[in-house]
Protein backbone atom coordinates (compact mmCIF):
# COMPACT_ATOMS: atom_id res chain seq x y z
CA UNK A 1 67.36 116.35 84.49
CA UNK A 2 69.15 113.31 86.31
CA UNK A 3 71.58 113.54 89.14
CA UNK A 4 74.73 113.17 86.94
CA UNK A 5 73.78 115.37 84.34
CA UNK A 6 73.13 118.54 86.91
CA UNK A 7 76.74 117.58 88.78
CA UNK A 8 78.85 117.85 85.09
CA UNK A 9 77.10 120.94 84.33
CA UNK A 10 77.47 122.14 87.87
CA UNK A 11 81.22 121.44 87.39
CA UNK A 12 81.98 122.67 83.72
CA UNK A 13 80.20 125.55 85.30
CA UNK A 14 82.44 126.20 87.81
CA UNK A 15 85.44 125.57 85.10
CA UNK A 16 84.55 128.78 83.78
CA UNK A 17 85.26 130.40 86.87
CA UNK A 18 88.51 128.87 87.35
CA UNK A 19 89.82 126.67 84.33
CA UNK A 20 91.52 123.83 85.71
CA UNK A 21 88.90 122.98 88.39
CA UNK A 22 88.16 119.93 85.77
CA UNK A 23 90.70 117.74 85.61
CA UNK A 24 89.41 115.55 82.91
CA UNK A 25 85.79 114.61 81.36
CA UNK A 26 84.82 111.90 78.86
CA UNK A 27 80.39 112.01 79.53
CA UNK A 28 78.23 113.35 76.88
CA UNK A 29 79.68 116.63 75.23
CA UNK A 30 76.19 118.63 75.74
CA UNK A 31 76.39 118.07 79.12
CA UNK A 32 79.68 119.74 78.91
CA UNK A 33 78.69 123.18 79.11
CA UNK A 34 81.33 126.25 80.04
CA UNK A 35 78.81 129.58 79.38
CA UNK A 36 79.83 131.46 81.78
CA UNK A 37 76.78 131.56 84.38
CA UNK A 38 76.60 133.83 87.51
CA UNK A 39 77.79 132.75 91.16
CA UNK A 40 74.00 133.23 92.16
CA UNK A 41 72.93 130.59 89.49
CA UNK A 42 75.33 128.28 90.62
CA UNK A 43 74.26 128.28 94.00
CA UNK A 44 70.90 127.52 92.47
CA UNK A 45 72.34 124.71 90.87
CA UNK A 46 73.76 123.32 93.57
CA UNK A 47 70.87 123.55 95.67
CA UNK A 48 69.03 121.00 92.64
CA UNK A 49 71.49 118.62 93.04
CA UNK A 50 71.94 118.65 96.49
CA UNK A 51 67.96 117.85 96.37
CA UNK A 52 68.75 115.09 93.50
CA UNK A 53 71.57 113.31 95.35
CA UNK A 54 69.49 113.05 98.73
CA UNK A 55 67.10 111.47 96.39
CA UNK A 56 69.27 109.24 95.07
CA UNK A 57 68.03 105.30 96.23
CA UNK A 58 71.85 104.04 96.04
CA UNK A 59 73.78 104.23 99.50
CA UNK A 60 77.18 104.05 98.34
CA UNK A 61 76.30 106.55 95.13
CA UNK A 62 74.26 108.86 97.08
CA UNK A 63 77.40 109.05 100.27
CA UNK A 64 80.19 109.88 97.02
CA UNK A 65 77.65 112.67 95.58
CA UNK A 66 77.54 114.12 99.24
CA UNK A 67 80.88 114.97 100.12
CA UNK A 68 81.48 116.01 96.30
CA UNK A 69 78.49 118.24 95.95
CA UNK A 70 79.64 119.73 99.92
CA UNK A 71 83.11 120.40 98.02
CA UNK A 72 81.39 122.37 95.25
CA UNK A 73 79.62 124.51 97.11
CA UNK A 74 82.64 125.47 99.31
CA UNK A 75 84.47 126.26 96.00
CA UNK A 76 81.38 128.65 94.78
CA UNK A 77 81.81 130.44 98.47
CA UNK A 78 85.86 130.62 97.67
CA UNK A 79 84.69 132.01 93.82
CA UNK A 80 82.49 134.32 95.70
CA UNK A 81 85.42 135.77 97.55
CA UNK A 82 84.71 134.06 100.85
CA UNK A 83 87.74 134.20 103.01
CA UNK A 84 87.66 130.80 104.70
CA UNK A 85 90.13 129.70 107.40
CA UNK A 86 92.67 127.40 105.98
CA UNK A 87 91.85 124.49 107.81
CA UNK A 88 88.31 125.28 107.01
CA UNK A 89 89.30 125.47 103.14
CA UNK A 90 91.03 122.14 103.55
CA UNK A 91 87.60 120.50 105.15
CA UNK A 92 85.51 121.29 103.01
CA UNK A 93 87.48 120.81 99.76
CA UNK A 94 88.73 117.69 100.78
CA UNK A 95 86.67 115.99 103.77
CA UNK A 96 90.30 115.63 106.00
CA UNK A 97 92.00 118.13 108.23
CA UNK A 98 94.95 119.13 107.36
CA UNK A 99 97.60 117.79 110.01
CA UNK A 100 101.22 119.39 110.99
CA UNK A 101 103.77 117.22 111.21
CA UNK A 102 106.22 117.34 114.10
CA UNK A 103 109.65 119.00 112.84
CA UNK A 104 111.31 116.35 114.93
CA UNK A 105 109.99 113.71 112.52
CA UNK A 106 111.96 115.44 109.65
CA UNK A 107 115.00 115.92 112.13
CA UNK A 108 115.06 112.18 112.64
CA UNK A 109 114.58 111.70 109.15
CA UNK A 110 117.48 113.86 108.24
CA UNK A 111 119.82 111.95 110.74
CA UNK A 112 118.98 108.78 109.39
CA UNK A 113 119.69 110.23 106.10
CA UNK A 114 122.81 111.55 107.47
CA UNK A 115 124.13 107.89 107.93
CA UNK A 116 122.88 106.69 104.88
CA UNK A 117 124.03 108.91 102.28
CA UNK A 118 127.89 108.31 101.38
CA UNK A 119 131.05 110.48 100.57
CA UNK A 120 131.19 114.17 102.45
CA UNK A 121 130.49 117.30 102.39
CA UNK A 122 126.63 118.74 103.61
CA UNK A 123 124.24 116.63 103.95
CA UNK A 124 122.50 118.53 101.09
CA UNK A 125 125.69 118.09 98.87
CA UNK A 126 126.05 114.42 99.48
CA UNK A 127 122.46 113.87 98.18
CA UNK A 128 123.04 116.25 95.09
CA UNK A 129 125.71 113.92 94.47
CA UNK A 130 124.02 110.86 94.84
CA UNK A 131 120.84 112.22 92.91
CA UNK A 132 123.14 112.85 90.28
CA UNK A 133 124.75 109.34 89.80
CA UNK A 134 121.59 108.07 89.07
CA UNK A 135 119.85 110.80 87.29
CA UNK A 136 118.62 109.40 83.34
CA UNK A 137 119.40 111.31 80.26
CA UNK A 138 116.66 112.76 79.11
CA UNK A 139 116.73 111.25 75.94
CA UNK A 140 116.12 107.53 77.67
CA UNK A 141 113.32 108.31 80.66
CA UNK A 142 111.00 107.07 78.21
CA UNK A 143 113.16 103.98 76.56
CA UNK A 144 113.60 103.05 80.72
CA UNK A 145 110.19 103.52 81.73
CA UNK A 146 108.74 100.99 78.79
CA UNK A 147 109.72 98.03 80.64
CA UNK A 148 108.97 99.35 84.01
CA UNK A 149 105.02 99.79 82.86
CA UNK A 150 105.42 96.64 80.80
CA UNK A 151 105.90 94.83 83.99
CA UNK A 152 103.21 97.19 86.12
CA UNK A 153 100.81 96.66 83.35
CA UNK A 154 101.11 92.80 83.62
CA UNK A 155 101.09 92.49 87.63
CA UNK A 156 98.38 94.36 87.74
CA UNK A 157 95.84 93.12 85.23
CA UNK A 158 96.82 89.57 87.09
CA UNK A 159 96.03 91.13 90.37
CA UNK A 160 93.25 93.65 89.76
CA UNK A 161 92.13 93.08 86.00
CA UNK A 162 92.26 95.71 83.88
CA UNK A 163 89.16 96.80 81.52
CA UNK A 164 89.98 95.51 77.50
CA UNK A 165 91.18 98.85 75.30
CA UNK A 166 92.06 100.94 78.23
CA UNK A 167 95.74 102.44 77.32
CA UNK A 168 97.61 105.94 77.54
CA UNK A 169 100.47 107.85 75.97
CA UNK A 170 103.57 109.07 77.66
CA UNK A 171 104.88 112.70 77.18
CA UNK A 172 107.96 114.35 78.49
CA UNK A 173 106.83 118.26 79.44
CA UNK A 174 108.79 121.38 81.21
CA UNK A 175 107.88 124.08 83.22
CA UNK A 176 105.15 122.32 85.27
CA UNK A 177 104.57 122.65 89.62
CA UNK A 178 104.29 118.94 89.54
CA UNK A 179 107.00 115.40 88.58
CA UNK A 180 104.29 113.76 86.67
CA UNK A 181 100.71 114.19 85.96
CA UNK A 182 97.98 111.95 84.89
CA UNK A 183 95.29 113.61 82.02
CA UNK A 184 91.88 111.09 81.90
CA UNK A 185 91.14 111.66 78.60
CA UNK A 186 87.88 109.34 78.79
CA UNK A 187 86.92 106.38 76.56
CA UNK A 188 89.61 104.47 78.69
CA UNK A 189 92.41 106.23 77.48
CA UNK A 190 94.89 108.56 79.61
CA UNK A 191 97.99 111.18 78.41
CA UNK A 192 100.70 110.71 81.41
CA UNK A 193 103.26 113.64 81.51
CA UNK A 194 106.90 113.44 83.21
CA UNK A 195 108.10 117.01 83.86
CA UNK A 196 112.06 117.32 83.27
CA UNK A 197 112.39 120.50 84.77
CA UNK A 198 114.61 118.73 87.19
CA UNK A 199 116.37 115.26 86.70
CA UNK A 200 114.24 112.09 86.42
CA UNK A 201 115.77 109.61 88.88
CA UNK A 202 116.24 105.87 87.99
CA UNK A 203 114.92 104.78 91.27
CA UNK A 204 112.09 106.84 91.77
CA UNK A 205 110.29 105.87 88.01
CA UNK A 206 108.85 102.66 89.09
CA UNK A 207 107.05 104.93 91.69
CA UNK A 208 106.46 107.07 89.25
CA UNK A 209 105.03 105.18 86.56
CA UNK A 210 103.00 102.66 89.19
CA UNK A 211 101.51 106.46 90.94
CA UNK A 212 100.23 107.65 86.96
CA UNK A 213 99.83 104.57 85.30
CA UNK A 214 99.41 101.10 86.58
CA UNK A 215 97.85 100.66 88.66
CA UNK A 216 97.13 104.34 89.91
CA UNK A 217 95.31 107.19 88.99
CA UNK A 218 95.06 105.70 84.93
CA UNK A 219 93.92 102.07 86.41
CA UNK A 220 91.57 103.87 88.83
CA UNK A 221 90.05 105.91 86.15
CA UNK A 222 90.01 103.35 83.58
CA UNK A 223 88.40 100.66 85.53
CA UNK A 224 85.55 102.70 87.07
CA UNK A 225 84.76 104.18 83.69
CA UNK A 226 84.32 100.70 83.04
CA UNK A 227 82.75 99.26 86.16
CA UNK A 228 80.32 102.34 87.03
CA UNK A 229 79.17 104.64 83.96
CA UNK A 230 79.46 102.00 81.35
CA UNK A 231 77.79 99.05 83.51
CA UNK A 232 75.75 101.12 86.10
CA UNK A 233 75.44 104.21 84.16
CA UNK A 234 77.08 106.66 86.77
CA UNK A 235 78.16 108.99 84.84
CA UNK A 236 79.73 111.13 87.44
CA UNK A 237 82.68 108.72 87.13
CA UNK A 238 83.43 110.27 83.67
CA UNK A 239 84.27 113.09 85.16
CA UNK A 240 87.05 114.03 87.61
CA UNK A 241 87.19 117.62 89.39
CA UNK A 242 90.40 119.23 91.06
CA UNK A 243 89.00 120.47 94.30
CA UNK A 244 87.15 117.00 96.28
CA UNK A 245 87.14 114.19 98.47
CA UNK A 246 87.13 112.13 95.55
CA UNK A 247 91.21 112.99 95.04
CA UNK A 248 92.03 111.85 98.79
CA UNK A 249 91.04 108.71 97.61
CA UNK A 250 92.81 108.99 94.11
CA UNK A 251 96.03 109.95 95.59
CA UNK A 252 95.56 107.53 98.31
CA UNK A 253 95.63 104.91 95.99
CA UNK A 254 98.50 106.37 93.31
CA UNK A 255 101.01 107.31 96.61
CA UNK A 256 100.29 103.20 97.49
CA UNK A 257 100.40 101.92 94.07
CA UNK A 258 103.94 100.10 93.82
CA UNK A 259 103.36 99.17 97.19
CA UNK A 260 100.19 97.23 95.88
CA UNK A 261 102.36 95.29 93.65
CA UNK A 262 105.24 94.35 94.87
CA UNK A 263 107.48 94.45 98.16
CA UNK A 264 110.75 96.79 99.28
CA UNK A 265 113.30 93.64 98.26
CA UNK A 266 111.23 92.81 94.92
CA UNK A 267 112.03 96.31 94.16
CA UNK A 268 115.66 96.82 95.30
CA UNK A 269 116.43 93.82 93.58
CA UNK A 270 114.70 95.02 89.98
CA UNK A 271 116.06 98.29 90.66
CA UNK A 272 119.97 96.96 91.13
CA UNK A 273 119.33 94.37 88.76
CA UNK A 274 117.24 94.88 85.23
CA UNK A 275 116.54 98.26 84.98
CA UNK A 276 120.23 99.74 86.50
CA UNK A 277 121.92 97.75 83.59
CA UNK A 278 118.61 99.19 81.03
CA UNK A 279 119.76 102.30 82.17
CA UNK A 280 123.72 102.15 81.94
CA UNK A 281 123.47 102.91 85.60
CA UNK A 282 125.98 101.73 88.26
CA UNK A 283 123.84 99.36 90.87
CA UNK A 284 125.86 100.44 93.88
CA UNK A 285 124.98 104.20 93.38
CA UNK A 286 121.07 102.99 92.74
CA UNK A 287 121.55 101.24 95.85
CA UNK A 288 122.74 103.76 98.05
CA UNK A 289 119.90 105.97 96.98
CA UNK A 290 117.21 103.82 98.03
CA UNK A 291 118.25 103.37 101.36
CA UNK A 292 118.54 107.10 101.73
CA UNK A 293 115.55 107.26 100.03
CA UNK A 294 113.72 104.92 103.01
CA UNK A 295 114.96 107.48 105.38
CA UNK A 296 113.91 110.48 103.08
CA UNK A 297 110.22 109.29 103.40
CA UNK A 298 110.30 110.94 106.98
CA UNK A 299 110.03 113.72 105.28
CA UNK A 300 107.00 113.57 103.11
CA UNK A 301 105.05 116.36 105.64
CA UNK A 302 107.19 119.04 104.80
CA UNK A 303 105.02 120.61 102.23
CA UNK A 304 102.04 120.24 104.08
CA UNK A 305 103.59 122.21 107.04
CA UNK A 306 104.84 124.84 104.33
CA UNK A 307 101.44 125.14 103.44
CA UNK A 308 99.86 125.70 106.58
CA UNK A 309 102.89 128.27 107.66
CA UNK A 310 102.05 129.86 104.44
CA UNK A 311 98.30 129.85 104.48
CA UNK A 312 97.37 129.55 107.71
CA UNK A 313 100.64 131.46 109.44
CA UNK A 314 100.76 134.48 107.22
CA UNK A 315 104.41 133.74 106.97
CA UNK A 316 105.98 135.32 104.17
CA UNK A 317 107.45 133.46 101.20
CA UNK A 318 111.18 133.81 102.37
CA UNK A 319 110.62 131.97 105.74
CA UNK A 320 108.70 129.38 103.90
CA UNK A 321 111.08 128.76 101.01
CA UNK A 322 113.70 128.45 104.15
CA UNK A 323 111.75 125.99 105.32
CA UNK A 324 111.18 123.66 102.43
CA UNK A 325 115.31 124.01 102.02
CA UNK A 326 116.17 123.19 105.52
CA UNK A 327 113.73 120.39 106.39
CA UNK A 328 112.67 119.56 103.35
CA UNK A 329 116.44 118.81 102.16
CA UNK A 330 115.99 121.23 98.91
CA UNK A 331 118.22 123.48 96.66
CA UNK A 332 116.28 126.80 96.39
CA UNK A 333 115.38 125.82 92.66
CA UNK A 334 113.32 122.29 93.86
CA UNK A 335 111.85 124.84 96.84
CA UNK A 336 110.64 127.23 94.62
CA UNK A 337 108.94 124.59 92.41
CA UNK A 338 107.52 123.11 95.67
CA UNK A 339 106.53 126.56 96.85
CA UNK A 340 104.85 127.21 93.21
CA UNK A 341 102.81 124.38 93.93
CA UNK A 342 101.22 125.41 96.99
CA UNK A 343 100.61 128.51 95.96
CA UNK A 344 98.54 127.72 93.09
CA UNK A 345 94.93 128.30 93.31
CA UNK A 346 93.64 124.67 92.21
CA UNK A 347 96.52 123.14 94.56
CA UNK A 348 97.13 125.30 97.50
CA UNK A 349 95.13 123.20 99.97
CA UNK A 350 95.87 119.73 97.47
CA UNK A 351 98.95 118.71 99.34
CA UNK A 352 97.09 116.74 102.00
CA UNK A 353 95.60 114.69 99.39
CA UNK A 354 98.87 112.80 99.50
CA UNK A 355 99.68 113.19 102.80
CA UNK A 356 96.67 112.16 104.10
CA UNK A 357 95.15 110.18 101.50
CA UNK A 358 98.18 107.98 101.46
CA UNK A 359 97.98 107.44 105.04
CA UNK A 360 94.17 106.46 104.55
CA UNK A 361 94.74 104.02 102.12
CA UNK A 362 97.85 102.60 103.70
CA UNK A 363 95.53 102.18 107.30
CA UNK A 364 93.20 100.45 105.39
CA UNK A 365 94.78 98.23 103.47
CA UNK A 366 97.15 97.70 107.04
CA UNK A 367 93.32 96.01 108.65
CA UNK A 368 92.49 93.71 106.31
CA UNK A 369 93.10 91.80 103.12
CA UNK A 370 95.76 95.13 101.45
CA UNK A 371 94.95 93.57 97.75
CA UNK A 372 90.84 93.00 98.47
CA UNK A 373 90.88 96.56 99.95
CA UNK A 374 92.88 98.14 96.70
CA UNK A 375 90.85 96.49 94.51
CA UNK A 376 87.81 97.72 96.20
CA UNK A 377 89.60 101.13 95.49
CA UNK A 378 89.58 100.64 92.01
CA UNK A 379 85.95 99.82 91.83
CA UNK A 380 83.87 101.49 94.25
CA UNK A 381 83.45 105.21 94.84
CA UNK A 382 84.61 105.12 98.28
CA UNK A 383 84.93 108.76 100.31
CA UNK A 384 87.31 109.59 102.77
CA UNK A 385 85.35 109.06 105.63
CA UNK A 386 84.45 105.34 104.48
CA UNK A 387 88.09 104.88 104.45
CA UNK A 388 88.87 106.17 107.58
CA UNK A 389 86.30 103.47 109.12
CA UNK A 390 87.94 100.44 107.07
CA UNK A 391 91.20 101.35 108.14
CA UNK A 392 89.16 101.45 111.80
């Protein structure tokens, strides 16, 4: 049995455990079995694999099946009932450590957010407000978004190339932890939802669309389904797991998409400009946001600190939902949703795969050529580690 074949059937093994560990798969369908098998026989797996990878004569191949196959077998000892530290959990999952941010980062962030937002009342209020003004009817979010990915599509096949026939569909969803989500679907195709549980903001959808679509996680998928099991035969790359290094890197690359395309003023300007007038939207409001917005970035660690207070801490869910409301700037419905997240069993320990994935990709892009490095990205099964040396 080859290398790839015993890591899908590892995986779609370990599916059956927990459904949702697989996140998408478009290999060969035999290989694509979900009998349930015993913990013990997974660990026997596992110990094949690990014995085929370190066999395995390519570098760069063989260093991505490490830190994956690592990843697996800490999720067979968290099946098994292993209680792991949380920092331990997020190590071997993910190959980073999961960092607290200082709550005088958000306090600065808040402040600057403070003098940003307009109008009075809380600070809390004033954003509701804001959020509001520029909020889309449901009914267009998806008439909007078709000329924001018409114009992310064409940047980035003139910038990175895109494989011929790739394409995916657009959904609007509800009741979902998440804002969007990407599906791989394999064969080059991708299902993208939007969840409306809350209001889809104008000014937030290029990010949106750039993080699921082009050219994030459906670009990334895409193109190495293209570049590495249909040219090189790595058929790993048709499948994409929950719990693994391999997401630092994905999210690393989604959280830095529309930065890979196009500058702050590009966007402010298409933001004020094209798409506030496609979306009946007044450009002064839209324009207000995003420079609250810049401030509101500060921010981006609060989850990650409610996780670890909530993991880690033993604190209980009151304290943390506090938490996500008073730092993280949220009415108790958006905390709950946030705390729903990091509660889940495939996501609890996930968060730092934006935090720190983004920060990755952003180093590394920050020490050389930023559009060589995201293309590399896009092509090359690059772990975490690797990009913490590019970004030196």
């Amino acid at each position: 049995m080859q290398t790839a074949e015993r890591y899908i059937r590892l995986a779609h093994g370990i599916d059956a455990h927990e459904a949702g560990y697989i996140d998408g798969y478009g290999g060969p369908a035999e290989w694509a079995e979900r009998t349930q098998r015993s913990l013990n026989t997974l660990n026997a797996e596992a110990d094949a694999l690990a014995a085929s990878v370190a066999a395995e004569s390519s570098g760069v191949r063989r260093m991505f099946l490490e830190v994956q196959v690592r990843a697996m077998r800490v999720k067979l000892r968290l099946l098994a009932g292993e209680a792991l530290d949380y920092t331990e959990e997020v190590h071997g999952l993910y190959d980073v450590l999961p960092l607290k941010t200082p709550e005088s980062t958000f306090q600065t962030a808040l402040d600057a957010m403070n003098a940003a937002l307009p109008g009075s009342g809380s600070l809390l209020e004033r954003q509701d407000r804001l959020r509001g003004r520029v909020a889309l009817e449901q009914g267009d979010i998806l008439r909007v978004a078709q000329p924001i990915l018409s114009e992310l599509r064409a940047r980035t096949a003139q910038r990175f190339g895109l494989p011929e026939g790739e394409s995916f569909t657009l959904e609007l969803v509800q009741d979902k932890p998440w804002g969007g989500y990407n599906w791989p679907l394999g064969n080059l195709k991708s299902r993208i939802d939007i969840n409306t549980d809350f209001p889809v903001l104008l000014p937030g959808l290029p990010d949106l669309m750039a993080h699921e679509g082009y050219p994030g996680h459906h670009t990334e998928h895409a193109t190495k389904e293209a570049r590495l099991v249909r040219e090189r035969g790595w058929y790993e790359h048709s499948l994409q797991i929950i719990n693994a290094p391999e997401c630092v890197v994905s999210e690393g690359i989604a959280v830095n998409a529309l930065r890979a395309l196009m500058d702050e003023q590009e966007l402010r300007t298409w933001l004020t400009g094209e798409l506030s007038a496609a979306a009946g939207l007044d450009p002064e409001d839209v324009a207000a946001f995003l420079s609250a917005a810049g401030a509101r970035e500060g921010l981006n660690g609060v989850s990650g600190n409610a996780a670890l207070l909530l993991h880690q801490d033993g604190r209980p869910e009151s304290e943390v939902l506090d938490y996500l409301m008073t730092y993280g700037l949220n009415t108790p419905e958006r905390a709950r949703q946030s705390l729903s997240f990091i509660q889940s069993p495939s996501y609890r320990s996930y968060i730092y795969t934006y935090t720190v994935g983004g920060e990755l990709v952003r180093a590394a892009m920050a020490a050389g050529d930023a559009g060589q490095i995201f293309g590399r990205l896009l092509t090359e099964p690059l772990t975490p580690g690797q990009l913490a040396q590019m970004a030196g």
